[in-house]
Protein backbone atom coordinates (compact mmCIF):
# COMPACT_ATOMS: atom_id res chain seq x y z
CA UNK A 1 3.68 -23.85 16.68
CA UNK A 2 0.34 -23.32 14.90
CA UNK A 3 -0.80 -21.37 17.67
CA UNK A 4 2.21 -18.66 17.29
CA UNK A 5 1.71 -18.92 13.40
CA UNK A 6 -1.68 -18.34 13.81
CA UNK A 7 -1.15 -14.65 15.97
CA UNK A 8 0.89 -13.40 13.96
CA UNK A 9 -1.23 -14.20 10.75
CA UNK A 10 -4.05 -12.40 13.75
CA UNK A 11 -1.37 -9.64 13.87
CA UNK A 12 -0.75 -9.45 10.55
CA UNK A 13 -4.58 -8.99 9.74
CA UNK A 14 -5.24 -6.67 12.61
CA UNK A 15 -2.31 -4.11 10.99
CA UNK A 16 -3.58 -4.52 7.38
CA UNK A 17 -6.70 -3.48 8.73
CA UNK A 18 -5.65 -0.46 10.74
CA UNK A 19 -3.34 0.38 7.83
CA UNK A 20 -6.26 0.22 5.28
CA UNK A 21 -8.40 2.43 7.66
CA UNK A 22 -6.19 5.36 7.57
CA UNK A 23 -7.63 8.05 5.46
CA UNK A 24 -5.74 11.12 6.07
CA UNK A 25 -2.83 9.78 4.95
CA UNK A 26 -1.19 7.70 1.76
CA UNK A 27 0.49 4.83 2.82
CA UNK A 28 1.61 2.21 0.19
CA UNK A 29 4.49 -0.67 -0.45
CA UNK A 30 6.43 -0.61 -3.52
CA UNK A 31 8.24 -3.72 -4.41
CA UNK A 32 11.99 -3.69 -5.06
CA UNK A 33 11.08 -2.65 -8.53
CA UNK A 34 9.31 0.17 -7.51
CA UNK A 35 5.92 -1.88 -8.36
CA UNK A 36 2.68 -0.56 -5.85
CA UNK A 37 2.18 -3.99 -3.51
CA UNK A 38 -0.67 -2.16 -1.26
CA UNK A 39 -2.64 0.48 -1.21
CA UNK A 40 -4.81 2.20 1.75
CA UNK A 41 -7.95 4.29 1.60
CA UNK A 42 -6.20 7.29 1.95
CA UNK A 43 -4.05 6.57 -0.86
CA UNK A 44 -6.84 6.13 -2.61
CA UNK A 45 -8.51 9.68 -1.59
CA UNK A 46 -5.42 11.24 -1.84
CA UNK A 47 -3.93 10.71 -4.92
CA UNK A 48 -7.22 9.12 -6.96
CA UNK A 49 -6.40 5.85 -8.10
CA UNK A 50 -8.57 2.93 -7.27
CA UNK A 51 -6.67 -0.27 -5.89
CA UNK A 52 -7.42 -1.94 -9.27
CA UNK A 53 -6.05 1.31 -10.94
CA UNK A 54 -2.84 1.20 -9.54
CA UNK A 55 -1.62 -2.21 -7.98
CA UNK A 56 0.71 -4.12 -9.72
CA UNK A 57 1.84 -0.53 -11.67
CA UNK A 58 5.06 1.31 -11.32
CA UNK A 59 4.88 3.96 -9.00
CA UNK A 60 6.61 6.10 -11.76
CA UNK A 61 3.38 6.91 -12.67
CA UNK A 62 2.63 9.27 -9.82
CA UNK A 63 4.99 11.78 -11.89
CA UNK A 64 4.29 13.59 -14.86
CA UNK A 65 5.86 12.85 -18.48
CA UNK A 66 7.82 15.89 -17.99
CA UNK A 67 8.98 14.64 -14.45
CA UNK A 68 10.01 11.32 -15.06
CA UNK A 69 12.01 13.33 -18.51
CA UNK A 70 13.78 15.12 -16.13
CA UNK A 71 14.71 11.97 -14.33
CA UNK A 72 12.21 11.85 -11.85
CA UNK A 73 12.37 9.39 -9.97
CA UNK A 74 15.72 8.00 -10.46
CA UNK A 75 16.19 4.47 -10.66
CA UNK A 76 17.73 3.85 -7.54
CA UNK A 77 14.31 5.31 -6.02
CA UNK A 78 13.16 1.81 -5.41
CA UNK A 79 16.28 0.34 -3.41
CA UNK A 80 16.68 2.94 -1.36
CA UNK A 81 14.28 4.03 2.10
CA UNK A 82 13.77 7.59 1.03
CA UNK A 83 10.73 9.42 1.29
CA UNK A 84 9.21 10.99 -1.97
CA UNK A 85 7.27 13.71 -2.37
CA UNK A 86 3.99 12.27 -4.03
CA UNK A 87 1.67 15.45 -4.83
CA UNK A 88 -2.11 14.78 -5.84
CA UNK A 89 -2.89 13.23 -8.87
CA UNK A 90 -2.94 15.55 -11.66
């Protein structure tokens, strides 16, 4: 058993890794609440905010004042798997 738990903590590692490696393209988790979990290089290059920047923040702020005043995004945003369109920071 600690062999098996011990790959996939090796798999595990070997993704996060890959994941934080990618620099031509954002990839981030969001938590249920729409809080940013992770945050990869490209994310970082991309959109400007340092991990310690923007972990643990809502990902609300990615949108303007006058976005999230229009309702942008909603709050079902964070339950849902849809794809949002996350422009460079501004």
């Amino acid at each position: 058993m600690e062999k098996r738990s011990h790959g996939v903590s090796e798999t595990e590692e070997q993704f996060r890794l890959r994941v934080q490696g990618v620099t031509d393209y954002a990839i981030f988790m969001l938590s249920r609440t729409g809080i940013v979990t992770s945050w990869n290089s490209g994310a970082e290059r991309i959109k400007g905010y340092s991990n310690a920047e923007i972990l643990g923040q809502h990902f609300s702020r990615f949108y303007t004042g006058e976005d999230r005043a229009g309702g942008a995004p909603d709050s079902r945003s964070c339950t849902s798997h849809t794809a949002w369109p996350i422009l460079p920071r501004r």
